[in-house]
Structure formats: C-alpha cells, structure tokens
Protein backbone atom coordinates (compact mmCIF):
# COMPACT_ATOMS: atom_id res chain seq x y z
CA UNK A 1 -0.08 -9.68 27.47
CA UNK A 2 0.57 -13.24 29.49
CA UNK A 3 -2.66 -14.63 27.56
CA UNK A 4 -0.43 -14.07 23.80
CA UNK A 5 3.08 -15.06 25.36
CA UNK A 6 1.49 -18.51 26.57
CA UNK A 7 2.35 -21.38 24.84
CA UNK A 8 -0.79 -22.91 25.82
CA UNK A 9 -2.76 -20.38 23.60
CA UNK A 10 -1.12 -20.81 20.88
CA UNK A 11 -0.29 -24.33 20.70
CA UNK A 12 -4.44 -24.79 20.14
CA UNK A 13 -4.14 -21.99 17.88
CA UNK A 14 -1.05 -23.75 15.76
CA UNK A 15 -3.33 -27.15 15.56
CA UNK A 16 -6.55 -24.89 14.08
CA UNK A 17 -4.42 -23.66 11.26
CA UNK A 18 -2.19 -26.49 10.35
CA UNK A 19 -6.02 -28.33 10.05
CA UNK A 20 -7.59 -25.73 7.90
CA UNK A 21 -4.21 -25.26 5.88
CA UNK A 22 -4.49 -28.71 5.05
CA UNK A 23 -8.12 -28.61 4.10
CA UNK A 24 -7.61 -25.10 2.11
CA UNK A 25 -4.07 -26.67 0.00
CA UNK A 26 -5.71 -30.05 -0.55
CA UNK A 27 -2.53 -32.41 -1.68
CA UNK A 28 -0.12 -29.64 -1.63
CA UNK A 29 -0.28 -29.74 2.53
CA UNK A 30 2.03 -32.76 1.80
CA UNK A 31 5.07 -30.22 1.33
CA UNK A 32 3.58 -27.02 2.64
CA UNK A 33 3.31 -28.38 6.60
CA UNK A 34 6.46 -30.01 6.57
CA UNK A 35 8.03 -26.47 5.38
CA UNK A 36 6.33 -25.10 7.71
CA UNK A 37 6.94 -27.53 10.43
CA UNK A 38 10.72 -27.18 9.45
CA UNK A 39 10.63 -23.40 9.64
CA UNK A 40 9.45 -22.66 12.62
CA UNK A 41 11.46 -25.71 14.31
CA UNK A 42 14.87 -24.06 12.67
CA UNK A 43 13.74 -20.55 13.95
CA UNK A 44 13.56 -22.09 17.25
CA UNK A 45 16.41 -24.29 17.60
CA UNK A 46 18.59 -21.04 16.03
CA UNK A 47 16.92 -18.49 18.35
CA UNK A 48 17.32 -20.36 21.59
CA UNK A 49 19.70 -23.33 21.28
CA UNK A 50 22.15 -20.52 19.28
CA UNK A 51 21.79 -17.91 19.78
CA UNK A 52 21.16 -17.28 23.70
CA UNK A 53 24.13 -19.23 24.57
CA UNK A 54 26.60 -17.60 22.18
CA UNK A 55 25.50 -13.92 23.42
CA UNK A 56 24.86 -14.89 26.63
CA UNK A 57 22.71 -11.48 27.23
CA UNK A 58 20.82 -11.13 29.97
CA UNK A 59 16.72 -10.65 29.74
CA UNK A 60 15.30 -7.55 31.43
CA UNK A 61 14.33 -8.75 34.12
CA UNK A 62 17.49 -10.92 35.13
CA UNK A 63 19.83 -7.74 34.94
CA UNK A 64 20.77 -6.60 37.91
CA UNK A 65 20.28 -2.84 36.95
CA UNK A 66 16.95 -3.18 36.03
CA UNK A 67 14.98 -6.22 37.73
CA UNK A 68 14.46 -4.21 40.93
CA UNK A 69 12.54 -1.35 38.65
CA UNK A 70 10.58 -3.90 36.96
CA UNK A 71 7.04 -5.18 37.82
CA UNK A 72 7.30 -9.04 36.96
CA UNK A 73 3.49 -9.91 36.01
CA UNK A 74 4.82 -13.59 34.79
CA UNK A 75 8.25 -14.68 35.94
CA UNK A 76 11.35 -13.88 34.23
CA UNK A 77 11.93 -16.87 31.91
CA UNK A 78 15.43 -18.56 31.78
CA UNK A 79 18.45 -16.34 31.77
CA UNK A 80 19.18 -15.31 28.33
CA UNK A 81 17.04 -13.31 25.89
CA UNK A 82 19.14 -12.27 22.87
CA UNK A 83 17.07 -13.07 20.17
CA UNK A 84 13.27 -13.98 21.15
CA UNK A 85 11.86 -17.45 20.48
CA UNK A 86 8.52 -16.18 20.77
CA UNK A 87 9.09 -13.44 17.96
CA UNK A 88 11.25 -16.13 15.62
CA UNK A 89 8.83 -18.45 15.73
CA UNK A 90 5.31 -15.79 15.10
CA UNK A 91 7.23 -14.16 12.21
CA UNK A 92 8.40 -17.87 10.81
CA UNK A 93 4.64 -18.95 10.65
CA UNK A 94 3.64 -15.26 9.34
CA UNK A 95 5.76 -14.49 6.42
CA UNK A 96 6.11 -18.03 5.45
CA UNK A 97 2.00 -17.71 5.13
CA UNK A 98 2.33 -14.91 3.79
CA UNK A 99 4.17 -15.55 1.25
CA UNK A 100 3.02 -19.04 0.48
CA UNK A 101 -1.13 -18.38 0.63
CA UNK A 102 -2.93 -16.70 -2.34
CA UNK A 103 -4.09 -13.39 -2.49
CA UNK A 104 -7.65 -14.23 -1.32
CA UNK A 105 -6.37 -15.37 1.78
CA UNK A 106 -5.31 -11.34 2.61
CA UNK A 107 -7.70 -10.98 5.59
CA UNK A 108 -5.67 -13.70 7.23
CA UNK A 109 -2.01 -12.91 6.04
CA UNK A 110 -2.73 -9.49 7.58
CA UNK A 111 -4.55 -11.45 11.24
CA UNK A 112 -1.33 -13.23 11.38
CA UNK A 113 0.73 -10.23 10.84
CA UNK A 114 -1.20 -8.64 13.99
CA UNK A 115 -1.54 -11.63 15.82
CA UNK A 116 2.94 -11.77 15.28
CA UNK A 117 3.25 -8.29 16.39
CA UNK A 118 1.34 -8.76 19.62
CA UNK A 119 2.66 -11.86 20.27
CA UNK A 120 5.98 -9.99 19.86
CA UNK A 121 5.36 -6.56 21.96
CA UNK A 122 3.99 -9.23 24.79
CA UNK A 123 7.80 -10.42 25.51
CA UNK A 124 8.51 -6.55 25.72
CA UNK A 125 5.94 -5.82 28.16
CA UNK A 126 6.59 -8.75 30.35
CA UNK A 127 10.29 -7.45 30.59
CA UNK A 128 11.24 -10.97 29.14
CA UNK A 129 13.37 -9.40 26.22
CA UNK A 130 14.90 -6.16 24.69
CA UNK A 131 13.31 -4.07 22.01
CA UNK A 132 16.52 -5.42 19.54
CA UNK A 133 16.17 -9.05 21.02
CA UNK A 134 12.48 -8.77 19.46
CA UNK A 135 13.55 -7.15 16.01
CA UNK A 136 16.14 -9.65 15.89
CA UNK A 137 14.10 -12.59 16.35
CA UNK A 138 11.33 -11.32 14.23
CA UNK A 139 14.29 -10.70 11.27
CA UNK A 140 15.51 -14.47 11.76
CA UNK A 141 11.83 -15.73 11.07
CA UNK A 142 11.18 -13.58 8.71
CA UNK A 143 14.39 -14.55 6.96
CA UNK A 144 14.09 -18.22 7.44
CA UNK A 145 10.75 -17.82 6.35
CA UNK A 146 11.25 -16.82 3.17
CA UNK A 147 14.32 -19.32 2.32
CA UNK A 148 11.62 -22.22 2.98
CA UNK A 149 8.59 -20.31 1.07
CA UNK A 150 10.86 -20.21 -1.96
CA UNK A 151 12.05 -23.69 -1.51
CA UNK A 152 7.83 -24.22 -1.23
CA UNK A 153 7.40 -22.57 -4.74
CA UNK A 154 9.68 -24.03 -6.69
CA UNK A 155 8.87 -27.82 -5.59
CA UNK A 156 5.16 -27.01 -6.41
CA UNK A 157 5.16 -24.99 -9.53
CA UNK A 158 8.46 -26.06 -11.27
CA UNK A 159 10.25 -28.42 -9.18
CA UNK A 160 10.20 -32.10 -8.98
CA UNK A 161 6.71 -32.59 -7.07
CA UNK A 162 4.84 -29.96 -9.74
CA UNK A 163 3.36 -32.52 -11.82
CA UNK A 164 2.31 -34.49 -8.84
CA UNK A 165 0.87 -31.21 -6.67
C-alpha cells in the first residue's frame, strides 16, 4: 500500500500518460492537458488548502483514541485528513478520462478506475484518512471532473476551438 500512496510512483506515472495523451489526441492535447492540468490542480488546492483547514479533523492516526491501536507502516502525514488529496486528485484524472477518451480506450478508463480505487483504499490502510474522508475526496474529483470534461466537449465539438480541433 506505501508503493500506490507515493508520490514518487505516480508522478512518473502522471508524465507516461500526459505523453501518450498527447500523442493519442493529436492537436486536441492543446485543451485536453490544460483541463486536465486544471482539474486535478483545483481538486488539490480544494481538498487540502480548503478543506482540511476549515474541518480541522484529525487523520487516524493523529487522534488520540486511536493512534496507540494503530500500526503506522509510513508516518502519519500532516494533521488533518478531512477530505483526501490522494483520492481527489486519482478520481479527478479518472473520470475526467473517462469521460473525455473514446470508447476504444475502455481497457484503460477501467485501469484507471482500479488504479483510483487502490490508490484510494491505500490512505485507508495506512490509517492516513477515514473511510468518509476517502468517499469525500473521491466525490470532489469526480465532481470537478466532470465540470471540466464538459467544459472539454463543448470547446472541441461546438465551442469556439471546434473548427480549429
């Protein structure tokens, strides 16, 4: 579970498919990586810059009731986990693909969807976050997700930039 909550593994990963999005959407990866960019970037500023403040709820393993019953495997994290970063920002890049990539692409819409979900049950089993600080995050990509994959539609298939993508 550390090896899919690592930033280091997935920042690698994140470079791989921005570069074969761009090769797969030709000119359109003018508009789709910026949207994506943006969503992700908004589901992390909102999850973590927002959120944790406002809520101010403590992660697993930095309540007191708990953190002596838990077995840390990777540190705790900083002190606030209401909603998770780490589930915003997998289920920002998932649905947005999802949502934005053709039908052919299925194989891969569903790898992501896996790849979101472990990457989301990892901050469980670490004791980093709540169950509902997961499902939270996860519902603020999600959402977020789709506001920017619509915005992504419309430019490219009625909007302004249609006649140039």
């Amino acid at each position: 579970m550390v090896f899919f909550t690592e930033r280091f593994v997935w920042f690698p990963a994140y470079f791989v498919l921005l570069v074969v999005l761009a090769y797969l959407v030709g000119r359109r990866a003018w508009v789709l990586l910026p949207l994506l960019g943006a969503t992700v970037a908004l589901a992390d500023i909102i999850s973590s810059r927002l959120f944790k403040p406002y809520f101010a709820r403590l992660r697993p393993c930095h309540d007191p009731t708990l953190s002596a019953t838990l077995n840390m495997v990777n540190g705790c994290g900083g002190q606030f986990g209401f909603m998770s970063s780490h589930a915003a920002n997998a289920f920002a890049l998932t649905v947005f693909m999802a949502l934005v990539l053709p039908r052919r692409y299925r194989v891969a819409q569903w790898l992501l969807l896996v790849w979101a979900i472990i990457v989301s049950y990892s901050r469980i089993y670490l004791a980093a976050h709540f169950p509902s600080d997961v499902l939270a995050g996860a519902l603020l990509g999600s959402l977020l997700a789709w506001g920017f994959a619509t915005l992504y539609k419309r430019l490219t298939s009625t909007g302004p930039l249609s006649k140039i993508f």
